[in-house]
Protein backbone atom coordinates (compact mmCIF):
# COMPACT_ATOMS: atom_id res chain seq x y z
CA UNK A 1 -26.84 19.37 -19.61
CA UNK A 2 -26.11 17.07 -16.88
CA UNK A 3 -24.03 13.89 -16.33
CA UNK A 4 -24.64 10.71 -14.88
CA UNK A 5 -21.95 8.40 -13.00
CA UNK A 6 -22.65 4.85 -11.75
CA UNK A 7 -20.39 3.73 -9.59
CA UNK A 8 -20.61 -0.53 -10.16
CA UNK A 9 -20.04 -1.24 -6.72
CA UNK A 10 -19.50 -4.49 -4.15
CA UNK A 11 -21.93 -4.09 -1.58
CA UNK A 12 -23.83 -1.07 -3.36
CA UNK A 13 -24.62 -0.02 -6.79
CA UNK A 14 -24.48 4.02 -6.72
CA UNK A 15 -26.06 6.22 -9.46
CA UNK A 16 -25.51 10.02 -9.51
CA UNK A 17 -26.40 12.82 -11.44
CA UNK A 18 -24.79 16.13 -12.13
CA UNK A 19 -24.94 19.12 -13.76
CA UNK A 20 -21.86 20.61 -15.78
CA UNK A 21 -20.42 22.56 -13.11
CA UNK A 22 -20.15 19.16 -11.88
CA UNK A 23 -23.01 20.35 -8.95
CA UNK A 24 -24.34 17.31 -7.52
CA UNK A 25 -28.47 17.13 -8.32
CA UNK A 26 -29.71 13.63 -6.74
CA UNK A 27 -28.02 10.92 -5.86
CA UNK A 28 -29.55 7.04 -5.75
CA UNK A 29 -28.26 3.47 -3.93
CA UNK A 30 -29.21 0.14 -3.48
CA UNK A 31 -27.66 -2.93 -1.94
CA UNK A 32 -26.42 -5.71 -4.08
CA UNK A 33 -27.62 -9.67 -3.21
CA UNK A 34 -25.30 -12.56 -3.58
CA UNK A 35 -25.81 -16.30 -3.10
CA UNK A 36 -23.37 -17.54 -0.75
CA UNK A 37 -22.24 -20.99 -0.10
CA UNK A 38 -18.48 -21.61 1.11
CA UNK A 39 -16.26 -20.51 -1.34
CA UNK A 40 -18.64 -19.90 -3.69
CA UNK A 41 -20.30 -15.90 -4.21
CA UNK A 42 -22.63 -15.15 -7.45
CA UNK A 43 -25.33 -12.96 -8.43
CA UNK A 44 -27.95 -12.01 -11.24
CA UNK A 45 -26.09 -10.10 -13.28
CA UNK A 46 -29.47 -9.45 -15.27
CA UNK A 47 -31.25 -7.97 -11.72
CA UNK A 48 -28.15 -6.08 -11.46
CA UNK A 49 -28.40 -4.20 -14.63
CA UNK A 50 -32.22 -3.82 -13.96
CA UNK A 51 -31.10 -2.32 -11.24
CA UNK A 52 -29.26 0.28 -12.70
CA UNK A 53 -31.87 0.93 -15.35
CA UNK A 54 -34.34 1.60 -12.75
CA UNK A 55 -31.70 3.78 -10.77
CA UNK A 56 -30.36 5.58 -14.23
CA UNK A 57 -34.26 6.36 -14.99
CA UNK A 58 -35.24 7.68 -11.53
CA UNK A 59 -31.62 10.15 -11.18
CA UNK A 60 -32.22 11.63 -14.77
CA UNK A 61 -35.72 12.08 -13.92
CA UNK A 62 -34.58 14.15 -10.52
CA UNK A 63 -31.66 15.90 -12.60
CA UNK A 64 -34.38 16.90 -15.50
CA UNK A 65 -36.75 18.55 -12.65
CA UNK A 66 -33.68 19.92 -11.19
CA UNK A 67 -31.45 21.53 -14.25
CA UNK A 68 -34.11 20.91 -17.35
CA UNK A 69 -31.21 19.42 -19.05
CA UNK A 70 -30.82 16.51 -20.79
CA UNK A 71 -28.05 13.88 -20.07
CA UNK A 72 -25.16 13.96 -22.05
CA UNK A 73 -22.97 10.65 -20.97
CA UNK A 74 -23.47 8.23 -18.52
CA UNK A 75 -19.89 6.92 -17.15
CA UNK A 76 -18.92 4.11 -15.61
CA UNK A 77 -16.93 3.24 -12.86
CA UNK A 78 -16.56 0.13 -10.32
CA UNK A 79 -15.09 -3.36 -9.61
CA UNK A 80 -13.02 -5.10 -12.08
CA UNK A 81 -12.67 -8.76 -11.88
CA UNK A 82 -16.42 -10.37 -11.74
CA UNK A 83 -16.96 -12.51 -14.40
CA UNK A 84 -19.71 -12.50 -17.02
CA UNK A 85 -20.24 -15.83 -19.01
CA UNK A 86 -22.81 -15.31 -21.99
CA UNK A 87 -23.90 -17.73 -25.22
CA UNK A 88 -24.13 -17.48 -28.13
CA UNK A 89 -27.39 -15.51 -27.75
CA UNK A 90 -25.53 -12.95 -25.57
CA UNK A 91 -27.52 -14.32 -22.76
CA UNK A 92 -26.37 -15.70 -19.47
CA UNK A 93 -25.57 -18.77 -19.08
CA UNK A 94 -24.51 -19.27 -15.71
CA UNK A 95 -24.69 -17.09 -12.45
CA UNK A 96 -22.13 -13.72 -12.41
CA UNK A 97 -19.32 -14.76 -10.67
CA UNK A 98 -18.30 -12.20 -8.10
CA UNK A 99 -14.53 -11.31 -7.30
CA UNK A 100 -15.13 -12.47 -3.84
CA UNK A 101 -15.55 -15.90 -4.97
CA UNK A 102 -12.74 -18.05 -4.03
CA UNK A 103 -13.52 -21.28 -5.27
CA UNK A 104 -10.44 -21.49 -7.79
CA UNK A 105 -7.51 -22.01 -5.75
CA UNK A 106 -6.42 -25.17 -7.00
CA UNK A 107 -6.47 -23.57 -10.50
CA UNK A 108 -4.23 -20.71 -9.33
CA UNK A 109 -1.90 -23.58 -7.97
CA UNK A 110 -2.18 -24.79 -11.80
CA UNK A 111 -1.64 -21.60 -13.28
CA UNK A 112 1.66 -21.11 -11.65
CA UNK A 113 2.88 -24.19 -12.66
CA UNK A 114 2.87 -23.09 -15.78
CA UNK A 115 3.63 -19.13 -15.85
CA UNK A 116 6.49 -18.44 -13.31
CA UNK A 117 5.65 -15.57 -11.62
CA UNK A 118 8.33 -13.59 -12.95
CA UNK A 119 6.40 -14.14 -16.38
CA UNK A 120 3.41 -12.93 -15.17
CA UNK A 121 4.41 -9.77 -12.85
CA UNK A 122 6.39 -8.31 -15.78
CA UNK A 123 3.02 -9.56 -17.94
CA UNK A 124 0.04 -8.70 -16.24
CA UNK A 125 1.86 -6.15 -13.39
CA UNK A 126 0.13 -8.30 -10.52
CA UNK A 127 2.91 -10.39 -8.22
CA UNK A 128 0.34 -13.44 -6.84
CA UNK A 129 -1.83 -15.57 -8.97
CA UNK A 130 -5.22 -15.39 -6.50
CA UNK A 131 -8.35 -17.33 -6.85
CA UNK A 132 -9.69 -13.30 -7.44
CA UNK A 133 -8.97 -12.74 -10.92
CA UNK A 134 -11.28 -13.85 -13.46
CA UNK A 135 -8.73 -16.33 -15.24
CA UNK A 136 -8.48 -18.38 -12.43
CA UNK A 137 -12.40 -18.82 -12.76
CA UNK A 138 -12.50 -19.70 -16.52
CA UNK A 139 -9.97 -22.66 -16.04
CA UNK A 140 -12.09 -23.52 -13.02
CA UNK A 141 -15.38 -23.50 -15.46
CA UNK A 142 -13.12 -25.63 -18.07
CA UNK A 143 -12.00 -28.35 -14.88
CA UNK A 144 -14.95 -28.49 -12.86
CA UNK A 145 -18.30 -27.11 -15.47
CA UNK A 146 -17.40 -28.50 -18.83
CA UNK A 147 -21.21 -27.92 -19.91
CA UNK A 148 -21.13 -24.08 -19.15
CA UNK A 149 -17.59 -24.06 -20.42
CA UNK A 150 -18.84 -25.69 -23.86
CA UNK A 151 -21.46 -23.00 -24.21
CA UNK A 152 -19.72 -19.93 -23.38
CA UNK A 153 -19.28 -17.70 -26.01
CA UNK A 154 -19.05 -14.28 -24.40
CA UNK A 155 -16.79 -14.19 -21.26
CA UNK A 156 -16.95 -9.94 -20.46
CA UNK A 157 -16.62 -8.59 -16.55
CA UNK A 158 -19.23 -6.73 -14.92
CA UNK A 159 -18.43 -3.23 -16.22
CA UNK A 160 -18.46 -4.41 -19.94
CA UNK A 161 -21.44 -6.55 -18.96
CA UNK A 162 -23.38 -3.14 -18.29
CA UNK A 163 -21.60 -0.98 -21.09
CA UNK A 164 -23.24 -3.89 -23.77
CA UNK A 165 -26.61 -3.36 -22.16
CA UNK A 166 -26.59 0.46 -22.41
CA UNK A 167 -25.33 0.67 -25.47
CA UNK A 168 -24.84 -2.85 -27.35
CA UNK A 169 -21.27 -2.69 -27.62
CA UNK A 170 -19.06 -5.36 -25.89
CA UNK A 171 -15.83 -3.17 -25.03
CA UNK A 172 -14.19 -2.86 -21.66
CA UNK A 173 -11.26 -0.63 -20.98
CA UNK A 174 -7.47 -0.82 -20.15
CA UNK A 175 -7.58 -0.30 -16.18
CA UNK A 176 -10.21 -2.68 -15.79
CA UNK A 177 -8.13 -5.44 -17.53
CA UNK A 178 -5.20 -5.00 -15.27
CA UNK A 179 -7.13 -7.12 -13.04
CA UNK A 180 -7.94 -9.73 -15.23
CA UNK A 181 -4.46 -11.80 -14.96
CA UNK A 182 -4.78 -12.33 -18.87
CA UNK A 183 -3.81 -8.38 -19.76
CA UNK A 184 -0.37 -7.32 -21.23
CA UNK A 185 -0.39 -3.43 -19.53
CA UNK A 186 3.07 -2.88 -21.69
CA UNK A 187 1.77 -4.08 -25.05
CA UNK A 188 -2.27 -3.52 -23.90
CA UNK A 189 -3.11 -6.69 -25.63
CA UNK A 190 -5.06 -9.61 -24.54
CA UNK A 191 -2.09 -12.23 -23.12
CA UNK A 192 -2.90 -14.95 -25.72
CA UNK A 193 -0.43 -17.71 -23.87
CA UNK A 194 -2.33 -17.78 -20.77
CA UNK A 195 -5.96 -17.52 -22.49
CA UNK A 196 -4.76 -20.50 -24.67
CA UNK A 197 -3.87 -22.69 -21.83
CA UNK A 198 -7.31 -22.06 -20.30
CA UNK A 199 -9.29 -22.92 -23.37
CA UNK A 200 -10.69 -19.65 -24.22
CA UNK A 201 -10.10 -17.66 -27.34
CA UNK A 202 -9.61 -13.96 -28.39
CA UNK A 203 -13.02 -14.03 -29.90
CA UNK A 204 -14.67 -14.52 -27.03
CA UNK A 205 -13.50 -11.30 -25.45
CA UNK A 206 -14.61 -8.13 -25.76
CA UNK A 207 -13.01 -5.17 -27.40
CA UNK A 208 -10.00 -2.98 -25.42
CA UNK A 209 -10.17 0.91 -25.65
CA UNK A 210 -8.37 2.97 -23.62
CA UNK A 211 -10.10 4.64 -20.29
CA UNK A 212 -12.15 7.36 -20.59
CA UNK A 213 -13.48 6.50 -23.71
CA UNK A 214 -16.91 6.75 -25.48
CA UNK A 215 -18.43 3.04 -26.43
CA UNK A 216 -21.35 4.56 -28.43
CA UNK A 217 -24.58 6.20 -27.44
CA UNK A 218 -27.60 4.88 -25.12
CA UNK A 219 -29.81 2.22 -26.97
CA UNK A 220 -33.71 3.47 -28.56
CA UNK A 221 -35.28 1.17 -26.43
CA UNK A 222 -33.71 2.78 -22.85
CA UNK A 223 -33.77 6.75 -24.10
CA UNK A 224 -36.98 8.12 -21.68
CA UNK A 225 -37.24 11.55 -23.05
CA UNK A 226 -38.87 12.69 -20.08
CA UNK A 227 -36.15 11.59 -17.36
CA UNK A 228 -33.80 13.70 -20.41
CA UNK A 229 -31.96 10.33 -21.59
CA UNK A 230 -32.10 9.90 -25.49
CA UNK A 231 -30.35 8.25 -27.79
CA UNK A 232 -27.89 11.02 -28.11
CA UNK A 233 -26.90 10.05 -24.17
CA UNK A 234 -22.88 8.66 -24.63
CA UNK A 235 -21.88 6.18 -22.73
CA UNK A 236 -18.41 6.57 -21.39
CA UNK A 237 -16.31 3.15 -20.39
CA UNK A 238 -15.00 5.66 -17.24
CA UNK A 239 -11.88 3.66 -15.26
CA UNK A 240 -11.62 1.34 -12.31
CA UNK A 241 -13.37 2.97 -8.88
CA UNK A 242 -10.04 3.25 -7.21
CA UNK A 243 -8.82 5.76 -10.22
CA UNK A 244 -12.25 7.77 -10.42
CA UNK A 245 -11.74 7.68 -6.75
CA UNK A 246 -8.27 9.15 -7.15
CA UNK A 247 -9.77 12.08 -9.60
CA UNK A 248 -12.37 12.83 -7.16
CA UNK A 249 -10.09 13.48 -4.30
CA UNK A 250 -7.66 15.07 -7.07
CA UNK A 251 -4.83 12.79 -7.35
CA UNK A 252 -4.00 13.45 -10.70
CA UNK A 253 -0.03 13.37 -10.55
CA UNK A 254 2.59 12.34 -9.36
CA UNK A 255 3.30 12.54 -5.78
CA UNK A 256 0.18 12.23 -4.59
CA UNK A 257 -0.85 8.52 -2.67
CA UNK A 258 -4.99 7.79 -1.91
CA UNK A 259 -5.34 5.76 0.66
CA UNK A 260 -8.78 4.43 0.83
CA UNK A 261 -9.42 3.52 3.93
CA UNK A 262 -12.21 1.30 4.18
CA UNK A 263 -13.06 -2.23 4.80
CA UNK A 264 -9.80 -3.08 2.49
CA UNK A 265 -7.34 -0.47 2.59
CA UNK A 266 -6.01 0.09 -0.88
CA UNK A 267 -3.11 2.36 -1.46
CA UNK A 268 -2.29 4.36 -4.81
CA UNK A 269 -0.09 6.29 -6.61
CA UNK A 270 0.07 7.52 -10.11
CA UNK A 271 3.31 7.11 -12.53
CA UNK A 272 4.38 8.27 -15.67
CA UNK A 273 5.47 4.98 -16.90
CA UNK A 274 5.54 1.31 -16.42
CA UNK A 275 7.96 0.57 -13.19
CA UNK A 276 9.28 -3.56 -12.07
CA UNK A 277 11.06 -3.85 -9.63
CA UNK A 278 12.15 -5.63 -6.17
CA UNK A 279 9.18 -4.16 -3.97
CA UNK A 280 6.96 -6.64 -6.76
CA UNK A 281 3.92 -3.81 -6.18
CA UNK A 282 1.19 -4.05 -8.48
CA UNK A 283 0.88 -2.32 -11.36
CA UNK A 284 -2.02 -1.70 -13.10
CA UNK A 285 -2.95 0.61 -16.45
CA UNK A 286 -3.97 3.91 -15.10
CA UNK A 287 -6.97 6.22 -16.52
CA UNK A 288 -5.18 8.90 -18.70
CA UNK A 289 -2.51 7.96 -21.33
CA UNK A 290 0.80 6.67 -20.71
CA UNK A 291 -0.27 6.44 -17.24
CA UNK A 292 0.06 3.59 -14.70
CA UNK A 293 -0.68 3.40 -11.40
CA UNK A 294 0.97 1.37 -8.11
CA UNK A 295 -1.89 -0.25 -6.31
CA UNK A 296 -1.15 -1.83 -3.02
CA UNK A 297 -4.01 -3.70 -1.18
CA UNK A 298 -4.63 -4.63 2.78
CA UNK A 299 -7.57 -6.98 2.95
CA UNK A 300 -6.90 -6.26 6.87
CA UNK A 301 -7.15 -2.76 6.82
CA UNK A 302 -10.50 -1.44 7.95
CA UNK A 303 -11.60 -5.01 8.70
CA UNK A 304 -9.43 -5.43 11.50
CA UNK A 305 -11.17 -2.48 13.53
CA UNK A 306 -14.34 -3.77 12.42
CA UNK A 307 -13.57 -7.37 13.20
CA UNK A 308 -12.16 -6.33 16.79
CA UNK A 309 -15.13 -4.08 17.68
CA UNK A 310 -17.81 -6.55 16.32
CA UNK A 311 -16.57 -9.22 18.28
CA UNK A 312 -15.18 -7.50 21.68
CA UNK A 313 -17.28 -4.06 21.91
CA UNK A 314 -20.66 -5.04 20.19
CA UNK A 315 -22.04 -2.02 22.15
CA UNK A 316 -19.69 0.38 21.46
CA UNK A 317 -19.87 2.38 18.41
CA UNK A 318 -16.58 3.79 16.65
CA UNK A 319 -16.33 7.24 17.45
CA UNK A 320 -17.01 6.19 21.04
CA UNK A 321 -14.03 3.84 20.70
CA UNK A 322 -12.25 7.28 19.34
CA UNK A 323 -13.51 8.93 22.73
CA UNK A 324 -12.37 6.48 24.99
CA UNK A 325 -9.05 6.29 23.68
CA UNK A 326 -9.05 10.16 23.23
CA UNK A 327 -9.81 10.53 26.86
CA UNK A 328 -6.89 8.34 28.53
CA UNK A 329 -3.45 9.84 26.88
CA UNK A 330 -0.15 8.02 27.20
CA UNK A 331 -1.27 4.59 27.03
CA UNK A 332 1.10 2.44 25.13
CA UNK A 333 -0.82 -0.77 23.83
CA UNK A 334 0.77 -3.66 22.13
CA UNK A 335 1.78 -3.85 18.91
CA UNK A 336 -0.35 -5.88 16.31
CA UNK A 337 -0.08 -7.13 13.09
CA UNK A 338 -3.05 -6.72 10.94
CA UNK A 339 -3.00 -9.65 9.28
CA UNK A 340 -6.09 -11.24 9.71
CA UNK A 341 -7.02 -12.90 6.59
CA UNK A 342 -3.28 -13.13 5.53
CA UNK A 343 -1.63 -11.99 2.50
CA UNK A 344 -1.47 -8.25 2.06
CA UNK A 345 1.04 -6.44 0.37
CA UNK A 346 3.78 -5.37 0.56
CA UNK A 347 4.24 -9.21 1.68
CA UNK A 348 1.76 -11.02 -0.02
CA UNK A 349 2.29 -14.14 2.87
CA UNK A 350 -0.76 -16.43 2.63
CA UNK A 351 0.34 -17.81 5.91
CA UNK A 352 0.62 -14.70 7.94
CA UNK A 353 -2.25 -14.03 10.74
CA UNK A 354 -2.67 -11.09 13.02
CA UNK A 355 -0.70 -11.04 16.36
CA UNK A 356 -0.80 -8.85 19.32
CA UNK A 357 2.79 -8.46 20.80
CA UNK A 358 4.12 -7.27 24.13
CA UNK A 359 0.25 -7.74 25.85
CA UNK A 360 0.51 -6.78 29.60
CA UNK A 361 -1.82 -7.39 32.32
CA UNK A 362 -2.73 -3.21 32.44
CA UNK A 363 -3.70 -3.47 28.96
CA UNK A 364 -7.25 -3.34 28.18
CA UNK A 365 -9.86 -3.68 25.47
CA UNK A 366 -9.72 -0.07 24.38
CA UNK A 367 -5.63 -0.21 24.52
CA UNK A 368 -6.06 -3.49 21.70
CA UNK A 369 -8.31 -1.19 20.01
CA UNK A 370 -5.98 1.80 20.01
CA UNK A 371 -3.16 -0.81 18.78
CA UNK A 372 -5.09 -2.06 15.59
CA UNK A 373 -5.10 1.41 14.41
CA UNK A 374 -1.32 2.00 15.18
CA UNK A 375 -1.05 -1.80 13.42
CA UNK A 376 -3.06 -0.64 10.21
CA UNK A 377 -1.00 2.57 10.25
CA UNK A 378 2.25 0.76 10.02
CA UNK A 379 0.85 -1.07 7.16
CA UNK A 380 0.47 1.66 5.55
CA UNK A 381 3.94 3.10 6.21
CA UNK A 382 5.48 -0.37 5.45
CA UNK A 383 3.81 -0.34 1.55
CA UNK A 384 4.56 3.93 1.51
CA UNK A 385 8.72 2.62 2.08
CA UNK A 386 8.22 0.28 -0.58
CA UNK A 387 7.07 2.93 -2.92
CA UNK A 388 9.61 5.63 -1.66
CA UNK A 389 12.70 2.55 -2.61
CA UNK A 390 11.09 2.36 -5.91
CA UNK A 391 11.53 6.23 -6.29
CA UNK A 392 8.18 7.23 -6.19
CA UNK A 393 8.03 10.56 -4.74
CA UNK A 394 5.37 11.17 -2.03
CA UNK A 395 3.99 14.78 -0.97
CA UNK A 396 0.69 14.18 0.95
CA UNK A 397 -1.58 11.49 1.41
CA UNK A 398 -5.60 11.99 -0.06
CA UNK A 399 -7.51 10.20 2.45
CA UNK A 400 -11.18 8.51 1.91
CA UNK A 401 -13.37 6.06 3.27
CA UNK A 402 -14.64 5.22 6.70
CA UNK A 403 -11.87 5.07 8.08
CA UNK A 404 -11.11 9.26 7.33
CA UNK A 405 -14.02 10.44 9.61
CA UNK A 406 -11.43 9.28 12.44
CA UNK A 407 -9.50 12.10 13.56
CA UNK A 408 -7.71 9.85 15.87
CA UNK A 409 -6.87 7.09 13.48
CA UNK A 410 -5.81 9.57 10.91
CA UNK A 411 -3.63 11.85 13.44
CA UNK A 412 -2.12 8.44 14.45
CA UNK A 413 -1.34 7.57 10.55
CA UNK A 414 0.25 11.11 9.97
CA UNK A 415 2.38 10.67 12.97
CA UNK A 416 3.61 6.68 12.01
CA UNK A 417 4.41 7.65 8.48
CA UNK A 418 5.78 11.20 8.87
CA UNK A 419 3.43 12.48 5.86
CA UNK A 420 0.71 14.99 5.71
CA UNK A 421 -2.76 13.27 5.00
CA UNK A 422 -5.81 15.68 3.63
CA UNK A 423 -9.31 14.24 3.64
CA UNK A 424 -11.08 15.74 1.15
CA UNK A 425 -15.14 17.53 1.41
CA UNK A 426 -16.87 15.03 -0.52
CA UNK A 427 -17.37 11.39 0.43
CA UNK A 428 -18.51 10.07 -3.01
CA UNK A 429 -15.18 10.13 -4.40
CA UNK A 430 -15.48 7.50 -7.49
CA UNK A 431 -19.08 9.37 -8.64
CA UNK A 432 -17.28 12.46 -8.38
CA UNK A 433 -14.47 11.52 -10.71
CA UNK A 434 -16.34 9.70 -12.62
CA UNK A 435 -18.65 13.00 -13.51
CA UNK A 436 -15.25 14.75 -13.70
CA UNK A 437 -14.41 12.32 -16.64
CA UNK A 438 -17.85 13.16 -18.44
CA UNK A 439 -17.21 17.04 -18.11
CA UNK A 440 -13.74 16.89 -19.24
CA UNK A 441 -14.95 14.89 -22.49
CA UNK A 442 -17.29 16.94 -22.80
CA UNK A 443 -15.25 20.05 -22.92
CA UNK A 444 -17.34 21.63 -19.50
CA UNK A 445 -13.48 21.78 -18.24
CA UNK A 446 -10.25 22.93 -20.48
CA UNK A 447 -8.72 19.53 -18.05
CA UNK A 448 -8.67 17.75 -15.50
CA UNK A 449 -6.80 20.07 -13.80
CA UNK A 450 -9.31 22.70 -14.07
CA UNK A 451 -11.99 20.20 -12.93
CA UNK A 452 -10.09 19.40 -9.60
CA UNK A 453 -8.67 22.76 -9.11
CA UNK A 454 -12.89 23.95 -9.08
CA UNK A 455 -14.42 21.45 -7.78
CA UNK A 456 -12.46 19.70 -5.20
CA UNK A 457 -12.40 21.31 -1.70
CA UNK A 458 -10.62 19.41 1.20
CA UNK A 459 -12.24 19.53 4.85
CA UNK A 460 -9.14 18.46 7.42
CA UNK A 461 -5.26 18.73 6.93
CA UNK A 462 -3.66 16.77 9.57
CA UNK A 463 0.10 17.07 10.01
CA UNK A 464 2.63 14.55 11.96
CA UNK A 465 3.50 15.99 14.80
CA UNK A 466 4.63 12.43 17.09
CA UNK A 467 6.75 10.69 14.21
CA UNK A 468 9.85 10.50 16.36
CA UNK A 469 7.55 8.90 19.11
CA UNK A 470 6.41 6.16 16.93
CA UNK A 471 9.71 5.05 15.37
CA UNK A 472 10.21 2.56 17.73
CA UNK A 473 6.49 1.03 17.12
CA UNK A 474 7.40 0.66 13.85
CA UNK A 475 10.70 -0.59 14.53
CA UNK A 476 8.96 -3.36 16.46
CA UNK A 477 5.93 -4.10 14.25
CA UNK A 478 8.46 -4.53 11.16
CA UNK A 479 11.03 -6.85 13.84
CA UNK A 480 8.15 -9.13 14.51
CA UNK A 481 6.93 -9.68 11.67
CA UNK A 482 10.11 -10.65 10.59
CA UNK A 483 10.65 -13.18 13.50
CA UNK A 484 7.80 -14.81 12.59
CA UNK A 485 8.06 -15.96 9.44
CA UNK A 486 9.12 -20.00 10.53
CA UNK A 487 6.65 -19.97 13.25
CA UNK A 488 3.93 -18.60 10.38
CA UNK A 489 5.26 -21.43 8.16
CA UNK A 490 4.77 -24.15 10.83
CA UNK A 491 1.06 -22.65 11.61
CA UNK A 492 0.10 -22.69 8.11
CA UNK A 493 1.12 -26.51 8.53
CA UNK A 494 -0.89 -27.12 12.24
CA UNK A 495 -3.92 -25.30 10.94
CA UNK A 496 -3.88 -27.55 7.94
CA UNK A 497 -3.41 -30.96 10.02
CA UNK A 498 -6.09 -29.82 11.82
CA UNK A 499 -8.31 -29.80 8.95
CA UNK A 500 -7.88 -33.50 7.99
CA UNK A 501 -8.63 -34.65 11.34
């Protein structure tokens, strides 16, 4: 008997099978096309399910030749906030409308003219109103596409989208919903004020069931015998990526913080209970019952290093970067604020922008380098503080994500924050907790517990051993940031003069 995860990704759709010791078999990919203009980012949401039928069809085939078993649930795991729009035929009627899309800013503007944000944090858990969440998009459709908005009968996001193909069942799930900005996570209702204001009713939404739940059982027409899917094949609504990425590295508790550091660098930590307070984190509904989980998120993490080296040291790969650095001890580069596209939490400050302090004439392009990782790491130390004043206690950090396969960057994040980080063996952590739900439903494990305890091995412990030595970074990075808040206010102002002119 095996189990199949799809992880419903950004950049690439992932489909994996395994068996019910949770051994990987075979594991598929493919890259996800947009169309792109300005503001605007959308894709066939039809292509992308054929996609994943083609993917689903090809793994179970590999895991049938592999384990002769037949698959028992396919779970789902992914994004949260692109937006489906179907008729009244339950067909599309306008392009999927992809998270990244930021054409709805005015409407956000709109939004919180209505809904202080008080309202909505203690509402919906999330402390901005961003042109990301799908709310923001169906005013936009009401302002801007009254035609579309007229015949939309179905709005679902992508995961329900591809739950309703598989198994004809329009249902989405609790930690997906947090992202929505029309979700009460206390009451784990649909927040009828907001949907009202936009023009969009509660029958045009799809049904809420908790995470981990079964939505019903694969439909005739996609059971292929032969690749061992039938119509017996449940399909399980799974959780949000970040949360089966969290089970895969074995965060299951308290006390534990993933940091997922990739591209974005998202931060998270489970808790037994719904928690508002001054630090304004985000809160979202986590994957097991009662549970919620604080989810801070850099869009400047990973980018920055990527944005530095991609412009600066085209030639130079990463881990030569890591070399470089490695090879020339003592070097104390500037400190830098990695906020490059603004915003990030703990500060959520639109007009922020990244700044290299104290530059000297010695300093070099490898020193700037090593100073975007100390930068990132103090962003993650500044969110961890946050988390540690709202009582949340931390006892090692789970790391993931390109970012991990840096021993230097991850030494230099141990040291910054005092903590121990672990990076665990496997790299596919959403697939892997994803398959972890299946099994656990399925009764393969007693718990989750049992699941992590067997299954999850970790490959590098890193302790701090310079904290002392970075305390005065820090002290810095958090010092400037602070002095700059007029001077960020006045920028925000230049940069938009500029504009008009």
């Amino acid at each position: 008997m095996n189990i199949i995860s799809i992880d419903l990704g950004t950049t690439n759709i992932k489909v994996s099978v395994y068996d019910q010791k949770l051994h990987p078999i075979a594991t598929l990919s493919e890259t996800v096309q947009y169309d792109r203009d300005g503001d605007f980012v959308e894709f066939d949401c039809d292509r992308y399910f054929r996609s994943i039928e083609e993917m689903i069809r090809k793994a179970a085939g590999a895991g049938k030749d592999a384990n002769a078993g037949d698959v028992v649930q396919i779970v789902l795991t992914g994004q949260a906030e692109s937006l489906i729009l179907l008729g009244q035929d339950r067909q599309p009627v306008h392009p999927a409308i992809s998270w990244m899309d930021m054409r709805s800013g005015g409407e956000c503007a709109l939004l919180s003219g209505h809904f202080p944000a008080d309202l909505c944090y203690h509402t919906t858990g999330q402390p901005e109103l961003i042109p990301t969440w799908p709310i923001t998009k169906m005013l936009w459709m009401r302002e801007h596409r009254p035609d579309v908005f007229r015949n939309t009968s179905h709005y679902l996001l992508l995961k329900d989208y591809i739950i309703f193909r598989l198994c004809g069942r329009m249902a989405g799930d609790y930690s997906i919903y947090s992202f929505s900005h029309y979700f009460d996570i206390i009451r784990k209702c649909y927040w009828a004020d907001i949907l009202s204001f936009c023009g969009v009713s509660l029958s045009q939404l799809p049904e809420l069931l908790p995470p981990c739940s079964i939505a019903g059982t694969l439909l005739p027409e996609l059971a292929h015998g032969n690749a061992g899917l039938t119509p017996d094949t449940k399909i399980n609504v799974g959780t949000l990526d970040h949360f089966a990425g969290m089970i895969g590295t074995g965060n299951i508790q308290e006390g534990l913080v993933s940091e997922s550091a990739g591209t974005v660098l998202s931060i998270a930590a489970m808790v037994r209970g719904p928690l508002f307070d001054d630090s304004r984190l985000p809160l979202n509904c986590g994957p097991f019952p009662g549970t919620y989980v604080l989810l801070p998120v850099c869009e400047s993490g990973g980018f920055s290093l990527e944005w530095y080296r991609n412009t600066f040291l085209k030639d130079v790969s990463f881990s030569q970067i890591n070399q470089i650095i490695e090879s020339r001890p003592d070097r104390v580069p500037p400190v830098f604020l990695p906020y490059l596209t603004g915003v990030n939490s703990p500060d959520f400050n639109e007009n922020a922008s990244g700044v290299f302090f104290g530059l000297r004439a010695s300093h070099d392009q490898y020193d700037l380098a090593l100073a975007i990782m100390e930068g990132v790491a103090c962003l993650l130390k500044k969110n961890l503080d946050y988390m540690a004043k709202s009582g949340i206690p931390i006892s090692k950090i789970i790391s993931t994500g390109g970012g991990a396969k840096s021993s230097l960057w991850t030494q230099i994040k141990s040291d910054i924050t005092g903590q121990v980080i672990e990076v665990p063996e496997n790299e596919e952590a959403p697939c892997l907790g994803a398959a972890i739900i299946g099994a656990v439903s399925e009764g393969f494990f007693p718990s989750y517990e049992d699941a992590v305890r067997e299954c999850i091995s970790i490959k590098k412990r890193y302790e701090p051993s310079c904290h002392e030595k970075y305390k005065k970074t820090y002290e810095v990075f958090e010092n400037v940031y602070d002095a700059l808040a007029g001077a960020y206010r006045m920028d925000a102002v230049r940069r938009e003069s500029g504009k008009k002119h």
